[in-house]
N, C-alpha and C. Protein backbone atom coordinates (compact mmCIF):
# COMPACT_ATOMS: atom_id res chain seq x y z
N UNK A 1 28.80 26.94 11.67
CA UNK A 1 28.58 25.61 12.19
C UNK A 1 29.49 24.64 11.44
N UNK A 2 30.25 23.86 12.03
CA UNK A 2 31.19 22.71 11.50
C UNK A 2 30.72 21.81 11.25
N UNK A 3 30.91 20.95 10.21
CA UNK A 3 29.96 19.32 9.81
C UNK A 3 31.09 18.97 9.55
N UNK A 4 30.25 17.53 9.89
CA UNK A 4 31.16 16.73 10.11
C UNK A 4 31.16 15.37 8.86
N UNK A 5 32.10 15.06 8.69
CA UNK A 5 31.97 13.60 7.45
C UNK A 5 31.25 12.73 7.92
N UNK A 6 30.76 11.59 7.86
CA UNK A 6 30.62 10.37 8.16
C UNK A 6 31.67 9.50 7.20
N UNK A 7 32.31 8.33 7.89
CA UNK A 7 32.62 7.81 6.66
C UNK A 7 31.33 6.40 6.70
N UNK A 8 31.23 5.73 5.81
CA UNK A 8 30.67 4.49 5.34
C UNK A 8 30.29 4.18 6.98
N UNK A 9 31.41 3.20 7.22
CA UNK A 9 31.34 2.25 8.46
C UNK A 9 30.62 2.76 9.35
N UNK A 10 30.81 4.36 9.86
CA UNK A 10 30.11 4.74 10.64
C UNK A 10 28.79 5.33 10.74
N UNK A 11 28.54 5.75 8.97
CA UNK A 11 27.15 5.75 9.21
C UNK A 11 26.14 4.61 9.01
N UNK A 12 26.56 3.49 8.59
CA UNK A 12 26.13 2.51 8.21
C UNK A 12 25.02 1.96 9.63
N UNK A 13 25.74 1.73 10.58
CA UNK A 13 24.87 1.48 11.84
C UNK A 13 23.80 2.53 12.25
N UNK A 14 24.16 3.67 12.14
CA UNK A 14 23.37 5.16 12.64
C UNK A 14 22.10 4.58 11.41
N UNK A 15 21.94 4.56 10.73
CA UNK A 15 21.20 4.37 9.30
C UNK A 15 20.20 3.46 9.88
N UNK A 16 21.08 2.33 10.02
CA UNK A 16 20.18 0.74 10.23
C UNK A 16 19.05 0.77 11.30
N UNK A 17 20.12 1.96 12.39
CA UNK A 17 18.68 1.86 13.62
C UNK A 17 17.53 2.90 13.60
N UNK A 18 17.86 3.72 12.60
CA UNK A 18 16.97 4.89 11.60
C UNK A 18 15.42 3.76 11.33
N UNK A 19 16.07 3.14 10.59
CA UNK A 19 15.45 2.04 9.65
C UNK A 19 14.48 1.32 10.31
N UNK A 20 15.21 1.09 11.63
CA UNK A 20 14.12 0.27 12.77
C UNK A 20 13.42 0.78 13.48
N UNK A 21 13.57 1.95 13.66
CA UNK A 21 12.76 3.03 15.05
C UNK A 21 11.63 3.58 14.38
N UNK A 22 11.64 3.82 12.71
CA UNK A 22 10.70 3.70 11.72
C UNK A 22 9.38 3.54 12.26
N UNK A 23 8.38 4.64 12.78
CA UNK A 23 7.22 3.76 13.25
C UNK A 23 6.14 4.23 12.09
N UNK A 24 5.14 3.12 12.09
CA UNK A 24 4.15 2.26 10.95
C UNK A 24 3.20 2.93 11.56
N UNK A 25 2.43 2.95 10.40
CA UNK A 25 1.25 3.80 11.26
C UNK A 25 0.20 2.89 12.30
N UNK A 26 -0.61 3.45 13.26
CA UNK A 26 -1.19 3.00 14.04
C UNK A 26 -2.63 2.63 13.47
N UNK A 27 -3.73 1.85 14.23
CA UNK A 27 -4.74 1.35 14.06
C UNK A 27 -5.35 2.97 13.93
N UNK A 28 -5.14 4.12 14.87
CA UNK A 28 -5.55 4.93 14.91
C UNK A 28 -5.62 6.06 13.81
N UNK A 29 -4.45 5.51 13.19
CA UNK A 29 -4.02 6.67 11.72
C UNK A 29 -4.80 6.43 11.03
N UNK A 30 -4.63 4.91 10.87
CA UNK A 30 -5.45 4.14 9.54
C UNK A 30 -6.84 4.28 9.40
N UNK A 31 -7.26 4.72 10.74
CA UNK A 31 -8.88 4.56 10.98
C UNK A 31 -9.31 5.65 10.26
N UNK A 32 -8.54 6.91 10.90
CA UNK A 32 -8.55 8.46 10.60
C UNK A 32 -8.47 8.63 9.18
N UNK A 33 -7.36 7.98 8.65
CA UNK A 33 -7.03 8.18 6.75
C UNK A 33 -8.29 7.60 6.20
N UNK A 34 -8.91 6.59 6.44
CA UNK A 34 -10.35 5.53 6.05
C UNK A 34 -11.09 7.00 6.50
N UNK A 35 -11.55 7.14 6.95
CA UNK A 35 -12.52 7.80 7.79
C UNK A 35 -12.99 9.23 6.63
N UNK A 36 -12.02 9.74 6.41
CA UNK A 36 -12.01 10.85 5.55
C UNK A 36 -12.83 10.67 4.42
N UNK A 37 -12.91 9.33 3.76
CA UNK A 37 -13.45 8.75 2.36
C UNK A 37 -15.31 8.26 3.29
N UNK A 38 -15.41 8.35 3.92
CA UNK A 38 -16.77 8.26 5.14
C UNK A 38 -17.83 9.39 5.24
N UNK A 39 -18.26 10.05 3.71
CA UNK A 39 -19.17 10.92 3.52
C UNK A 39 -20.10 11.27 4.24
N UNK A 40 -20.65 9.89 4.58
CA UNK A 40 -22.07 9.48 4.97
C UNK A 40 -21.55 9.85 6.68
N UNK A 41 -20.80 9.09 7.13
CA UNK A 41 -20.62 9.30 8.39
C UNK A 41 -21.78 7.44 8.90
N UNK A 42 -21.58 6.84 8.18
CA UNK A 42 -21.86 5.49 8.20
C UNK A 42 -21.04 4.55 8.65
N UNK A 43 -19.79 4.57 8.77
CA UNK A 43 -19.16 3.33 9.28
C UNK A 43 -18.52 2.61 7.33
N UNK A 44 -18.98 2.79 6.16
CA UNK A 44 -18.32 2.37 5.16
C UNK A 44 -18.00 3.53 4.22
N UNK A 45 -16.73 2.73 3.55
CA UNK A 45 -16.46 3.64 2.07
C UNK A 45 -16.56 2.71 0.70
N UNK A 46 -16.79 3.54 -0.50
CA UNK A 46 -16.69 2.69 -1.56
C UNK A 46 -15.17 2.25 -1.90
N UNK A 47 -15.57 0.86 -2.34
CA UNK A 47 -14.26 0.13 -2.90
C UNK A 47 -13.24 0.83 -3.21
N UNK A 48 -14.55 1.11 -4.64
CA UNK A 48 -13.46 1.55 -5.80
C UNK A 48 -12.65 3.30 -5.06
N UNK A 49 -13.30 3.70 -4.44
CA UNK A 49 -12.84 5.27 -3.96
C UNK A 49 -11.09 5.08 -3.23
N UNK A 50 -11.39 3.94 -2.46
CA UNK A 50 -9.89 3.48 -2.25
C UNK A 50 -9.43 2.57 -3.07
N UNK A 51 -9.54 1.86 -3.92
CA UNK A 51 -8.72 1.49 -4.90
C UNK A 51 -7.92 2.36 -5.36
N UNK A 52 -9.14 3.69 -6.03
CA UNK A 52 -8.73 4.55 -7.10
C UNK A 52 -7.17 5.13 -5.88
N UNK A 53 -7.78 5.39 -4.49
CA UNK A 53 -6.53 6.13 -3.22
C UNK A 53 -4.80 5.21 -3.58
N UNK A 54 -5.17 3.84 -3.34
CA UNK A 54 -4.01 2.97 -3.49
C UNK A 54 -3.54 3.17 -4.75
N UNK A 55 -4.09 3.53 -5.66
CA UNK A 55 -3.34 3.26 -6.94
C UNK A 55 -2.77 4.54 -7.39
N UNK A 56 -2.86 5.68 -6.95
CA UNK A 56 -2.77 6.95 -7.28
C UNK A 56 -1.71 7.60 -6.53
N UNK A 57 -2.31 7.44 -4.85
CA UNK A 57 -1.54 8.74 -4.09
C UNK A 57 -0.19 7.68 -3.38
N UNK A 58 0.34 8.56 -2.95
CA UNK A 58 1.40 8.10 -1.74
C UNK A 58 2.72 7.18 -2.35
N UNK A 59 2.37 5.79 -1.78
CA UNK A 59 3.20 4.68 -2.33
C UNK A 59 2.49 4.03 -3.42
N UNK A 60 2.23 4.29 -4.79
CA UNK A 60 1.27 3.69 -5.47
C UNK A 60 1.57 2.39 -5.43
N UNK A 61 0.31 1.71 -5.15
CA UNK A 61 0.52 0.33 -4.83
C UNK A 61 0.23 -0.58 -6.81
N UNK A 62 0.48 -1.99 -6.98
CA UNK A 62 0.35 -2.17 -8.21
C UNK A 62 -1.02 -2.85 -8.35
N UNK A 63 -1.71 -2.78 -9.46
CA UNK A 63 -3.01 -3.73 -9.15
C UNK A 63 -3.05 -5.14 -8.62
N UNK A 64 -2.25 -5.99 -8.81
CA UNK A 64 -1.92 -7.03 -7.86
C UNK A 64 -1.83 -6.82 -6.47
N UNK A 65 -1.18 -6.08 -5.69
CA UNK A 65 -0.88 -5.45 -4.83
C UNK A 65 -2.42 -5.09 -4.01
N UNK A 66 -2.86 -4.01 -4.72
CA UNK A 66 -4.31 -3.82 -4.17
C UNK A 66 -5.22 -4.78 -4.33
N UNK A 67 -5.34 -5.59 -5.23
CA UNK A 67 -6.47 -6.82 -4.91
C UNK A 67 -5.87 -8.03 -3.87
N UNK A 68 -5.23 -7.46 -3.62
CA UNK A 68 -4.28 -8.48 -2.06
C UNK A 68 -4.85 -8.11 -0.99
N UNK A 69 -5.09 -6.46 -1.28
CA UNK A 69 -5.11 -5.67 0.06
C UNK A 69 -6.96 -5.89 -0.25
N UNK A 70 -7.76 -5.30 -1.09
CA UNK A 70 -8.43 -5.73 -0.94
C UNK A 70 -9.67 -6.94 -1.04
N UNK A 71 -8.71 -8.11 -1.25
CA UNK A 71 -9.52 -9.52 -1.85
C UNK A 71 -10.71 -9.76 -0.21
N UNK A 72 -11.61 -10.12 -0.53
CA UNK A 72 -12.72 -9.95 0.64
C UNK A 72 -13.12 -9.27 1.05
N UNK A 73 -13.01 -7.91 1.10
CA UNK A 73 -13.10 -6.91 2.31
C UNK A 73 -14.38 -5.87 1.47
N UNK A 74 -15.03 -5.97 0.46
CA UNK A 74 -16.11 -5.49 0.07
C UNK A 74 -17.27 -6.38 0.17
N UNK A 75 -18.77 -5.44 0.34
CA UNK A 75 -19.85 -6.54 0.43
C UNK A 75 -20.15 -5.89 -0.91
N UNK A 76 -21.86 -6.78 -1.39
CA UNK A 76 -21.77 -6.82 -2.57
C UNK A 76 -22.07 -5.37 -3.00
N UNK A 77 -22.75 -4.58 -2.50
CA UNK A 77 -22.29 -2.90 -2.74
C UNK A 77 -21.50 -2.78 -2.98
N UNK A 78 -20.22 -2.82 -2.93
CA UNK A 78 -18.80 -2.37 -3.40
C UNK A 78 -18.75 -1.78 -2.22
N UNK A 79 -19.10 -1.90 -1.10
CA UNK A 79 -18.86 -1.16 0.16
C UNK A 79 -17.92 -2.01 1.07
N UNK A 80 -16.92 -0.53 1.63
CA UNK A 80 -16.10 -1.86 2.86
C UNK A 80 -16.50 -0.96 4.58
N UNK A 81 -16.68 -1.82 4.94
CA UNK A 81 -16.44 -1.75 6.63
C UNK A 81 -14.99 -1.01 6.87
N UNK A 82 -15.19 0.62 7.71
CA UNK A 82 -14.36 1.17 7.83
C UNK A 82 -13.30 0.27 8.50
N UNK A 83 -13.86 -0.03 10.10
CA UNK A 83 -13.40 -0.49 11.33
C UNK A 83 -12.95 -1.92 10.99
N UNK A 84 -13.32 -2.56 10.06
CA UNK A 84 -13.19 -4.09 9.84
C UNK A 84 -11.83 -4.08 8.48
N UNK A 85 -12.10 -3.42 7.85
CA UNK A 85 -11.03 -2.92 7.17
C UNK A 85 -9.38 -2.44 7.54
N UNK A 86 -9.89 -1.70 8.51
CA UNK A 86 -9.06 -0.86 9.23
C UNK A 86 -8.40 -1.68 10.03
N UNK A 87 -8.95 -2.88 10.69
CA UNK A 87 -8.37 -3.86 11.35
C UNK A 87 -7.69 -5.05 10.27
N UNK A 88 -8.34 -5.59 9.40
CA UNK A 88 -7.63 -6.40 8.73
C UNK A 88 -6.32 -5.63 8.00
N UNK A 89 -6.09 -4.43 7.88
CA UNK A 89 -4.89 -3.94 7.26
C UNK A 89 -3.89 -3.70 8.73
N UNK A 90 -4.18 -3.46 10.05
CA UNK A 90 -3.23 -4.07 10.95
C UNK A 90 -3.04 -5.27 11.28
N UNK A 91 -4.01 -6.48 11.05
CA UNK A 91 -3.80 -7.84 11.20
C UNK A 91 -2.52 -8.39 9.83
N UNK A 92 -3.15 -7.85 8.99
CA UNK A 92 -2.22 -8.15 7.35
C UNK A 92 -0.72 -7.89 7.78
N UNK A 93 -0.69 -6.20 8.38
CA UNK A 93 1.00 -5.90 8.69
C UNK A 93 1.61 -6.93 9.67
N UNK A 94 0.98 -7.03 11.03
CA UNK A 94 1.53 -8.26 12.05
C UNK A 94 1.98 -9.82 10.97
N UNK A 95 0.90 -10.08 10.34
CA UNK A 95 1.41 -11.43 9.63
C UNK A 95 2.02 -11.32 8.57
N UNK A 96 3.02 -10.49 7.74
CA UNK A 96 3.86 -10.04 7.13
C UNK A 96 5.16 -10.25 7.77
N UNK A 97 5.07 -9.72 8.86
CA UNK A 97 6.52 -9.94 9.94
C UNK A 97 7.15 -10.95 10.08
């Protein structure tokens, strides 16, 4: 099989629309990833169980960062609303844009 170079210029555009076609996860992912931490099969998870998630796995987020993500979104249980959660972190991404 023959390969081919790119130089700069030309991959530069191929890249950029890489960059944009990028798709974010859906209301549906997010629900599903929440959902998993949903023992009970109740509709909530503990705070801290996703705190400890944000700060650990994936993109570790910074503690600033996560008390952004979650400032309000616990009642006084330390419990959050899967579905209400799950929606304010797609409302958060839209008003970022």
């Amino acid at each position: 099989m023959a390969a081919k170079k790119f130089k700069y210029e030309e991959f530069l555009p191929v890249y950029q629309q890489v960059l944009k076609d990028v798709v974010e996860g859906t209301y549906d992912d997010i629900l599903e990833g929440v959902r998993v931490f949903d023992k009970e099969g109740n509709g909530t998870v503990m705070g801290a169980e996703i705190r400890h998630v944000l700060r650990t796995l994936g993109e570790k987020l910074t503690p600033n960062e996560i008390s952004d993500v979650m400032d309000g979104q616990e009642d006084m249980n330390g419990s959050l609303n899967v579905e209400t959660f799950c929606k304010y972190l797609i409302d958060g991404k839209k008003e970022e844009k």
